[in-house]
Protein backbone atom coordinates (compact mmCIF):
# COMPACT_ATOMS: atom_id res chain seq x y z
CA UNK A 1 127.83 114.46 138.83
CA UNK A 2 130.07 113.23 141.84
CA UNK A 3 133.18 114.94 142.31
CA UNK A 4 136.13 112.82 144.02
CA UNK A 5 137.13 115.38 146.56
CA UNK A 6 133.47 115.99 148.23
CA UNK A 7 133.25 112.12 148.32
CA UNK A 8 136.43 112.22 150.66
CA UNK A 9 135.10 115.04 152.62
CA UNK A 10 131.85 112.80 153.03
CA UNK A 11 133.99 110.02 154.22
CA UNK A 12 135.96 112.05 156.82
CA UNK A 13 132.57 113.41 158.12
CA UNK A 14 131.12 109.96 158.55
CA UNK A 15 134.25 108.84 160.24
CA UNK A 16 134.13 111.96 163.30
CA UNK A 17 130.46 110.81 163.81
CA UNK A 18 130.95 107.20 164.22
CA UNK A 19 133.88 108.19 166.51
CA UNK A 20 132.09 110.76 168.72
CA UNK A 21 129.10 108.41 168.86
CA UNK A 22 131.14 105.77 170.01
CA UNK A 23 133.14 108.06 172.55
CA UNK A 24 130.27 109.22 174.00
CA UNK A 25 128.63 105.51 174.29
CA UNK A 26 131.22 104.84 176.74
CA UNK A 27 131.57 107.95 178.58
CA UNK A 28 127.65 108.59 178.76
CA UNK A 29 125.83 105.36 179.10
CA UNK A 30 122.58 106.98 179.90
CA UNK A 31 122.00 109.22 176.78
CA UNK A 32 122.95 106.16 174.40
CA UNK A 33 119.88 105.85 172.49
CA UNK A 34 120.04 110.18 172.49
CA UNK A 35 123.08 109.98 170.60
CA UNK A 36 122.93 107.24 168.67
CA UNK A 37 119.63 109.11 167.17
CA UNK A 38 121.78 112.41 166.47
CA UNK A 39 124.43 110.61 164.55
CA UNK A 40 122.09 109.42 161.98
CA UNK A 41 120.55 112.82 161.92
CA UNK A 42 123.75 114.34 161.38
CA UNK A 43 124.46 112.06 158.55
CA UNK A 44 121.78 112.67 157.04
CA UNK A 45 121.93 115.87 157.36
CA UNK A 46 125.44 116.13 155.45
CA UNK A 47 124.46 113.36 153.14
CA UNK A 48 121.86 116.03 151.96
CA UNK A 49 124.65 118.86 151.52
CA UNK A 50 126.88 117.00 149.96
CA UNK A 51 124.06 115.97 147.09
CA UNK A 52 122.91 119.64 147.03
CA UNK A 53 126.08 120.51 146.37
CA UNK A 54 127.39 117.83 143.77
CA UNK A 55 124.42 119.23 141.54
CA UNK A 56 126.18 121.72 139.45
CA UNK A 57 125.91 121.57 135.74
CA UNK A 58 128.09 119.08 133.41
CA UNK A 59 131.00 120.24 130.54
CA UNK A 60 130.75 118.40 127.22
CA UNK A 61 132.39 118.93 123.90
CA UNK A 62 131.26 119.22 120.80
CA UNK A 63 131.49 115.90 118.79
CA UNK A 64 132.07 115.39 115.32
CA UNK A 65 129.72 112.53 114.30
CA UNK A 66 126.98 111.60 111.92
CA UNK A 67 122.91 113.03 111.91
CA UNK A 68 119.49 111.63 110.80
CA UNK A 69 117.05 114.07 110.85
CA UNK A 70 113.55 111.74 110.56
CA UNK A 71 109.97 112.23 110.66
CA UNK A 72 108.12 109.68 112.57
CA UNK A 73 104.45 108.37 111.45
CA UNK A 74 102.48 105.29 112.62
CA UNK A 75 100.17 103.30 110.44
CA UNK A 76 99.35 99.74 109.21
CA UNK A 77 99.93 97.45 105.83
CA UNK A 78 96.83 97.38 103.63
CA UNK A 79 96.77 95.53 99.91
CA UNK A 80 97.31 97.69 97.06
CA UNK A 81 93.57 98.31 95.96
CA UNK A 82 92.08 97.05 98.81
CA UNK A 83 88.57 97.22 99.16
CA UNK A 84 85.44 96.04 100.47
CA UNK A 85 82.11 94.10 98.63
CA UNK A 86 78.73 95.06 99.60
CA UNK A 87 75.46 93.48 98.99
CA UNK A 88 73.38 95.52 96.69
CA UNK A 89 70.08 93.70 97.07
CA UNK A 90 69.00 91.93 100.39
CA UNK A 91 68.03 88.36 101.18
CA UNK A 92 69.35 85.10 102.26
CA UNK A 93 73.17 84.01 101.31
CA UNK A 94 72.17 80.36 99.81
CA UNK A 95 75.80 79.99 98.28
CA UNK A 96 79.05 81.35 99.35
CA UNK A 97 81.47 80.44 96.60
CA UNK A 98 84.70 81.50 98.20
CA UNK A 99 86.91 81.16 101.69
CA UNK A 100 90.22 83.35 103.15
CA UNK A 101 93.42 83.48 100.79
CA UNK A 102 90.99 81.74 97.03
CA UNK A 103 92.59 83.87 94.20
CA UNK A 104 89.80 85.38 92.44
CA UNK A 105 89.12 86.81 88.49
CA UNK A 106 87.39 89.58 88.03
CA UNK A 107 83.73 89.55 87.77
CA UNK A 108 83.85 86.40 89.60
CA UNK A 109 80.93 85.32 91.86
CA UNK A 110 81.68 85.09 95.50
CA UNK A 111 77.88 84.69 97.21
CA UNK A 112 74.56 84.18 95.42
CA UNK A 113 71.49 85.40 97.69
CA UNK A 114 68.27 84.14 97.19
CA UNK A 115 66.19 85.13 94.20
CA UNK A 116 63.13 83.50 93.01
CA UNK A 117 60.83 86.85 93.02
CA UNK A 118 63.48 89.08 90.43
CA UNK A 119 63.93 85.84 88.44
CA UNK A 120 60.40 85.52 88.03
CA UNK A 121 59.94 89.34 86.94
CA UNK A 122 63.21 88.94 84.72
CA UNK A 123 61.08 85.93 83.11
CA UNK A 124 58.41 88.36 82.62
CA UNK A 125 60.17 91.18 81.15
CA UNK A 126 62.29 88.82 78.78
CA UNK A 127 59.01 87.55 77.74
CA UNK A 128 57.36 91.11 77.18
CA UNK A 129 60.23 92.45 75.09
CA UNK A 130 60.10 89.63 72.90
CA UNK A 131 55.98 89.75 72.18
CA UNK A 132 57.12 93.94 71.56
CA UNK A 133 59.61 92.72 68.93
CA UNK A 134 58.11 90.83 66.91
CA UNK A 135 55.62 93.24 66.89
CA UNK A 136 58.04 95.30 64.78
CA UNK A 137 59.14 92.89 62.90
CA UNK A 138 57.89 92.15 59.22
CA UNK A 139 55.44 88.79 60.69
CA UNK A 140 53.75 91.17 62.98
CA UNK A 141 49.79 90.81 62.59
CA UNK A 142 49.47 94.38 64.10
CA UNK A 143 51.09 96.00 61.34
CA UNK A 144 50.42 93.50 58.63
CA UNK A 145 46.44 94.42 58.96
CA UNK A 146 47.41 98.21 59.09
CA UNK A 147 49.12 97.70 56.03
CA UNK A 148 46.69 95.49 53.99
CA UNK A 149 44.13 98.38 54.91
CA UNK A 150 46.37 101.07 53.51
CA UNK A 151 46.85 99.13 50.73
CA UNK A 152 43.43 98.67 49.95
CA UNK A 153 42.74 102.88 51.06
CA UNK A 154 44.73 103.67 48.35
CA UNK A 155 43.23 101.03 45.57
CA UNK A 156 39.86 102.88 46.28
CA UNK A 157 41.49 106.22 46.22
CA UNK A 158 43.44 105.76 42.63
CA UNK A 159 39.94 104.18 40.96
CA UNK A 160 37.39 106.74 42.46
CA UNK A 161 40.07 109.16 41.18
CA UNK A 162 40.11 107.83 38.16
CA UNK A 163 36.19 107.95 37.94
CA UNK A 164 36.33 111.31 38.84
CA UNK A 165 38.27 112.61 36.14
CA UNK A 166 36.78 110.50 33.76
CA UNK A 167 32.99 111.98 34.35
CA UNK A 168 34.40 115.45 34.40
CA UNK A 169 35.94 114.84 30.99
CA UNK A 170 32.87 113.23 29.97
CA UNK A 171 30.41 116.15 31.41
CA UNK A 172 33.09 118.87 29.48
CA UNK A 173 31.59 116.82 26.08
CA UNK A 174 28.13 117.31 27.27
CA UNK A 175 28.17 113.70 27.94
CA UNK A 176 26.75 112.75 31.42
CA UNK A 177 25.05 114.40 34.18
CA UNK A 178 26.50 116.87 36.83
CA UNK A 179 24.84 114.61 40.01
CA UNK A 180 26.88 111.83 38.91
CA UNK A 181 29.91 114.25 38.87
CA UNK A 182 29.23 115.52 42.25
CA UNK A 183 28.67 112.07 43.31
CA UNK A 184 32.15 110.81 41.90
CA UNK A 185 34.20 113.97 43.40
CA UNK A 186 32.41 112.68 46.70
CA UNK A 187 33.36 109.31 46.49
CA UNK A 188 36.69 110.69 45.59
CA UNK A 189 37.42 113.15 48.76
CA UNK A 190 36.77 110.17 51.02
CA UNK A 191 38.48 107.96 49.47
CA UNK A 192 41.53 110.74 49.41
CA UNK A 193 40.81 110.78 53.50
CA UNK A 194 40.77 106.92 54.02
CA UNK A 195 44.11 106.73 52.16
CA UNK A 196 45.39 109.51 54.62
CA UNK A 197 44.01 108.04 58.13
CA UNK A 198 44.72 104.38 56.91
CA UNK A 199 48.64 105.60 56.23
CA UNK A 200 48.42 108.13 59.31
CA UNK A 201 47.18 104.34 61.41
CA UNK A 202 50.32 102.62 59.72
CA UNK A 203 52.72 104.27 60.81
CA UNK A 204 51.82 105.79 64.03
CA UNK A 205 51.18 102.12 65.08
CA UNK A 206 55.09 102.18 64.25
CA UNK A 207 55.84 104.59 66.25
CA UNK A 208 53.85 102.99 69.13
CA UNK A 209 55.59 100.00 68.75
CA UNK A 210 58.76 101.49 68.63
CA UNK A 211 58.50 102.99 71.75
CA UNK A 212 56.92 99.89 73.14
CA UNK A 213 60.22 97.66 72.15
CA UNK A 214 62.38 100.56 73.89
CA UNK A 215 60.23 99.95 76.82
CA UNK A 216 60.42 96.52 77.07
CA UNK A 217 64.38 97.00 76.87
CA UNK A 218 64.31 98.96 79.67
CA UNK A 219 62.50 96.77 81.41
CA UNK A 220 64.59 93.83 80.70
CA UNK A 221 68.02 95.58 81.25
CA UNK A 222 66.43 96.68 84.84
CA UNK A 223 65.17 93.64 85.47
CA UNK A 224 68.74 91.94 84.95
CA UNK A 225 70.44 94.48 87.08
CA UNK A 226 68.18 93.78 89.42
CA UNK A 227 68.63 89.82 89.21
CA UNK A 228 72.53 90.42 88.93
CA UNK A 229 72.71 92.47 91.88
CA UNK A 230 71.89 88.86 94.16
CA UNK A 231 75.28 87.21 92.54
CA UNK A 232 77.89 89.39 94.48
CA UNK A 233 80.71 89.49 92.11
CA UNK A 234 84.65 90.59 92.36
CA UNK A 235 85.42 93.85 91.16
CA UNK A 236 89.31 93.15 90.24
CA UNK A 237 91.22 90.36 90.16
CA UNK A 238 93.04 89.43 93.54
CA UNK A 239 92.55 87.84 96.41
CA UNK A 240 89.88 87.44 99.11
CA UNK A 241 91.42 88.30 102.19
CA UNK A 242 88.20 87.87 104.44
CA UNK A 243 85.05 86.94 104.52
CA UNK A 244 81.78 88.01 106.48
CA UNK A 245 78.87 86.22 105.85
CA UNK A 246 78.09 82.44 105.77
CA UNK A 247 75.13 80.62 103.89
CA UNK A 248 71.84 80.98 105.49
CA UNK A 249 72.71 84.37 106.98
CA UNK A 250 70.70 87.33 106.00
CA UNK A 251 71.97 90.10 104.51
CA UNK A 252 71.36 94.15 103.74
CA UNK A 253 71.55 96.09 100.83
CA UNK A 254 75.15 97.65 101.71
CA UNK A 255 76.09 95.06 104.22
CA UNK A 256 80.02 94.10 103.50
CA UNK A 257 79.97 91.13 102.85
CA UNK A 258 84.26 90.37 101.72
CA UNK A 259 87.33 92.13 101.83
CA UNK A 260 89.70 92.00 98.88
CA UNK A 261 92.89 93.27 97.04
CA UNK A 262 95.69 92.49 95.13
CA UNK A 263 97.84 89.44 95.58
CA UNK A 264 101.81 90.49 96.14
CA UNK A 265 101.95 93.93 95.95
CA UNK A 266 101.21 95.64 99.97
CA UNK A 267 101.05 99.54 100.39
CA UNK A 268 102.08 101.31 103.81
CA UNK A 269 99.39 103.96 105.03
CA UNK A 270 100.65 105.86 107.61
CA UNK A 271 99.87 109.10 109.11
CA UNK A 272 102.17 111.84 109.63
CA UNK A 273 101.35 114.86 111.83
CA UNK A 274 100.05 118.43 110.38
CA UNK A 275 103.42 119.90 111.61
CA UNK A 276 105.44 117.68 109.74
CA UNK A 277 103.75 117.33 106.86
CA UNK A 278 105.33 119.93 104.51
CA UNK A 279 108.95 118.17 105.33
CA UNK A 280 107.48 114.99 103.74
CA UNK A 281 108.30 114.41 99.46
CA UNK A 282 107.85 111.77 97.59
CA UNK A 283 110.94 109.05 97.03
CA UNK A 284 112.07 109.60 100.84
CA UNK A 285 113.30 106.62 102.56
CA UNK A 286 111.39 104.93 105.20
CA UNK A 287 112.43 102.99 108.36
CA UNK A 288 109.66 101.08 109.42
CA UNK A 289 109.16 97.82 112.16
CA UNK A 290 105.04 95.59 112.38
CA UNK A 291 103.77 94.29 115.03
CA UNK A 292 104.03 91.39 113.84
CA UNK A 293 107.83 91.01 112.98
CA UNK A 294 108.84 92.87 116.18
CA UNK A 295 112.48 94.51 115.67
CA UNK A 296 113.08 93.76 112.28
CA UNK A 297 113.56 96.90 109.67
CA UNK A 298 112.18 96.98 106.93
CA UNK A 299 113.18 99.47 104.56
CA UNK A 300 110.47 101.48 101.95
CA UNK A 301 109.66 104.63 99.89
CA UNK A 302 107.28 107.45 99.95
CA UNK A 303 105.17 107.23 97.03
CA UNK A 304 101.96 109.42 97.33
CA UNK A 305 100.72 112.26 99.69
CA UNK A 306 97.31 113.07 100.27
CA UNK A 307 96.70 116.70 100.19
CA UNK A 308 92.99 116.13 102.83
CA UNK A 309 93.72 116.59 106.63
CA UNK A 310 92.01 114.18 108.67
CA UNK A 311 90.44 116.31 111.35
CA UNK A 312 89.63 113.45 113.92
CA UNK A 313 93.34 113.22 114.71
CA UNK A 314 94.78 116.33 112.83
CA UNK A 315 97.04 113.86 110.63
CA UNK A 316 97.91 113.89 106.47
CA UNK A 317 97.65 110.45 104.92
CA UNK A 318 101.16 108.99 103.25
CA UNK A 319 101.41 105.54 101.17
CA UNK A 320 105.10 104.31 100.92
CA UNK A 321 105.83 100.63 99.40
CA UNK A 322 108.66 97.74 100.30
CA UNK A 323 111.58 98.46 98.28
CA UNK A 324 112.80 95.18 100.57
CA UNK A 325 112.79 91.87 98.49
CA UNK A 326 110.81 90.26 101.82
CA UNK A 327 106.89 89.46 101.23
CA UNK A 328 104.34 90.61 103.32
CA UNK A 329 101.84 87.77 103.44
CA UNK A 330 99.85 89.81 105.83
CA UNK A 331 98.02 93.21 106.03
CA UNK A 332 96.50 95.42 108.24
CA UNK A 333 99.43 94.60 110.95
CA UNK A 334 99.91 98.10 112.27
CA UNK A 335 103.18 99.81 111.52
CA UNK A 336 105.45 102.25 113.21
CA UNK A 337 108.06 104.10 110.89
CA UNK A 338 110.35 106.86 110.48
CA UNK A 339 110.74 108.80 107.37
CA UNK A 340 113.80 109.87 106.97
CA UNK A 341 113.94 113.69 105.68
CA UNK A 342 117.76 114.42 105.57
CA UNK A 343 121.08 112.76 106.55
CA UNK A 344 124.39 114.10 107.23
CA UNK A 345 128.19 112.93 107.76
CA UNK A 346 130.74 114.16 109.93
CA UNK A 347 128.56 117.13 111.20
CA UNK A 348 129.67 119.11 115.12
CA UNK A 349 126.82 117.59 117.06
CA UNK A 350 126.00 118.58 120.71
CA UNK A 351 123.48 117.56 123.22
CA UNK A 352 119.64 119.10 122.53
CA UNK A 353 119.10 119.70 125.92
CA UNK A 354 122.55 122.30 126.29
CA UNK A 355 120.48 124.55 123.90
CA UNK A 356 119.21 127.67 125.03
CA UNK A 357 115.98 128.93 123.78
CA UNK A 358 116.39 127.20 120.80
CA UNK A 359 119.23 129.48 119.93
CA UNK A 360 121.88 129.78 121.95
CA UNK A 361 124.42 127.52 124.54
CA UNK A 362 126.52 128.15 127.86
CA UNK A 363 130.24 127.90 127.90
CA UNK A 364 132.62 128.24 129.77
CA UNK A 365 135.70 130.47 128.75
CA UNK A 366 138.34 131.63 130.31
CA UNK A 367 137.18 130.36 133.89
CA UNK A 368 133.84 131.88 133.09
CA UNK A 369 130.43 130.93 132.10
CA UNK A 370 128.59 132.84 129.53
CA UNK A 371 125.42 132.78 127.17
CA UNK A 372 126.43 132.72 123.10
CA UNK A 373 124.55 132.81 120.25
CA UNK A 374 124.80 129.36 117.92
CA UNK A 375 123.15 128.72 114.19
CA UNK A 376 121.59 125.31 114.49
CA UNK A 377 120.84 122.13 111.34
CA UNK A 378 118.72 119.27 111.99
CA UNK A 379 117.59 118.62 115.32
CA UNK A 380 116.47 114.83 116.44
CA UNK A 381 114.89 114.49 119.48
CA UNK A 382 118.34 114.01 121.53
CA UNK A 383 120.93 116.04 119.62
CA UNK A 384 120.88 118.85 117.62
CA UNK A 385 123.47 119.80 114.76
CA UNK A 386 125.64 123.43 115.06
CA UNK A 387 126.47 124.78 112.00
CA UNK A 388 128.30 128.11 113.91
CA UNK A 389 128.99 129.55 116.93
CA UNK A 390 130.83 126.23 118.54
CA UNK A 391 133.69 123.89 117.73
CA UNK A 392 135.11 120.56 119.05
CA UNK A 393 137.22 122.26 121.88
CA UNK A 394 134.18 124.42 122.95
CA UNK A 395 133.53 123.74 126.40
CA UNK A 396 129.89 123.68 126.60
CA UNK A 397 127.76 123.62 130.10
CA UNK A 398 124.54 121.18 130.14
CA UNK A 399 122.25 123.69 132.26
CA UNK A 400 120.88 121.89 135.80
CA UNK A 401 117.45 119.50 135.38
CA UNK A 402 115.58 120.95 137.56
């Protein structure tokens, strides 16, 4: 700071060395140049001083004014539900159904790839499951047979039964022979066993073609997944907000091949340092200027933290939305924005850089400068808040920049 009376001492100095360098220009032609050279050194020279000297420290007052304390985060506009489509099967694109800013339903197709080869084994599946259903059903040959000879298994079984107990009666009476008995029970035990196997054949053959028809469903549900995965489809309803492959491109099982979200509704992911993190809540008020609108605020609200550190850059992810009527047509404009953590009126507010050690100030008192102790409130990057130690007629010294 310049004080008035070393600017008139400068003056009166400059003044004796003009005059002595022009006395001595007439007296002393021959050291001219000598002279001339030791004027501007002298000046120079007491310019210097006098700057030395004029660098003492400044006296302020303590103000009375209002105090943001804010948070500040960076981070871009991205559509609520954003995300991106990815091929799930490989090929050639042979229809791309969409284009930038098309509102789409869900389940809609945006790109077919080419598929002749899983058509052709969905054919072949659809046609297997069918030949395994009606092979369960009541026109199926199969079974029919198997149960036209169980049928007949058991006819044979009930009459050599029949014959059996007949003769046995008979042979009690003394009427008959015991080799035609044996013969009947004979007749009679296989007849018992072909009823058995032909009934055991029956329905095993159900079983079989039980498990067959499940098999073929498989088959036929796998081989539609497979055919469905070449018809990339929405997920949501929204809107495509880019595309990334044209038709006859190829394409890669997990290639993206669209970006999409919802229509109106835009969220604000920014990223707010580790150290400030705990300060941030949910419903705080957000400042916040794009790229693309240049110094226009927009105003917004913290809605969700996420409690994962990203370790590449040591930062906490925050979402905030437009409580501002304004649209934002576009996304992914990068953001920068200060979240506002606290706010106070009419607070004593001082310089930050006339604090001590975070703790403490100079003033000057009684002609003398001293070192006190101060309580401090929000601090913002260029003042600081005093909650004791100072008040308005406090005459507070700014220590020298070195």
């Amino acid at each position: 700071m310049i004080c008035s009376g070393d600017v008139e001492v400068l003056v009166a100095a400059l003044i004796r060395i003009i005059k002595f360098s022009i006395y001595n220009v007439d007296q002393i032609n021959m050291f001219k140049q000598l002279k001339s050279k030791c004027s501007w050194f002298f000046s120079c020279t007491i310019l210097l001083l006098f700057l030395s000297a004029c660098n003492h420290s400044n006296i302020i007052h303590p103000q009375k004014k209002d105090i943001v304390e804010t948070v500040y985060a960076s981070g871009k506009i991205i559509s609520n539900n954003e995300y991106d489509v990815y091929a799930l099967s490989g090929g050639t694109v042979i229809k791309k159904l969409v284009k930038e800013g098309d509102t789409v339903n869900k389940d809609e197709i945006l790109y077919v790839i080419k598929n002749e080869a899983p058509a052709a084994r969905l054919e072949a599946a659809r046609s297997n499951y069918e030949n395994a259903k009606s092979n369960l059903s009541t026109q199926s040959r199969v079974l029919n047979d198997l149960k036209l000879a169980m049928q007949s298994a058991e006819t044979k079984f009930i009459n050599d039964s029949l014959q059996y107990f007949r003769l046995k009666n008979l042979l009690r009476q003394n009427i008959g022979t015991q080799s035609n008995l044996d013969a009947a029970y004979a007749n009679f035990v296989v007849s018992k066993n072909q009823q058995k196997s032909a009934e055991e054949k029956y329905y095993s053959a159900i079983n079989d073609l039980k498990v067959a028809l499940h098999n073929a469903e498989s088959q036929l549900a796998g081989a539609q997944t497979d055919l469905n995965n070449y018809f990339i489809r929405s997920e949501a309803n929204g809107t495509v907000f880019q595309t990334y492959k044209e038709v006859g491109e190829s394409v890669k099982p997990n290639d993206v091949v669209a970006l999409l979200g919802e229509t109106s509704q835009r969220i604000i992911k920014l990223a707010v340092d580790q150290q400030d993190i705990d300060k941030i809540k949910t419903g705080q008020q957000v400042l916040l200027k794009t790229d693309i609108t240049g110094n226009t605020i927009y105003h917004a609200e913290v809605t969700r933290l996420y409690p994962v550190m990203n370790e590449t850059d040591q930062t906490f992810r925050v979402d905030a939305v437009f409580t501002d009527s304004t649209q934002q047509p576009f996304i992914h404009s990068s953001v920068e924005a200060n979240i506002i953590i606290q706010k106070k009126n009419n607070v004593l507010i001082i310089p930050r850089n006339a604090l001590v050690a975070d703790d403490s100030v100079q003033v000057k008192q009684n002609g003398k400068q001293k070192t006190i102790a101060v309580r401090t409130g929000i601090h913002t990057l260029d003042e600081v808040e005093i909650l004791q130690g100072l008040n308005e007629s406090s005459q507070v010294v700014i220590p020298k920049q070195q």
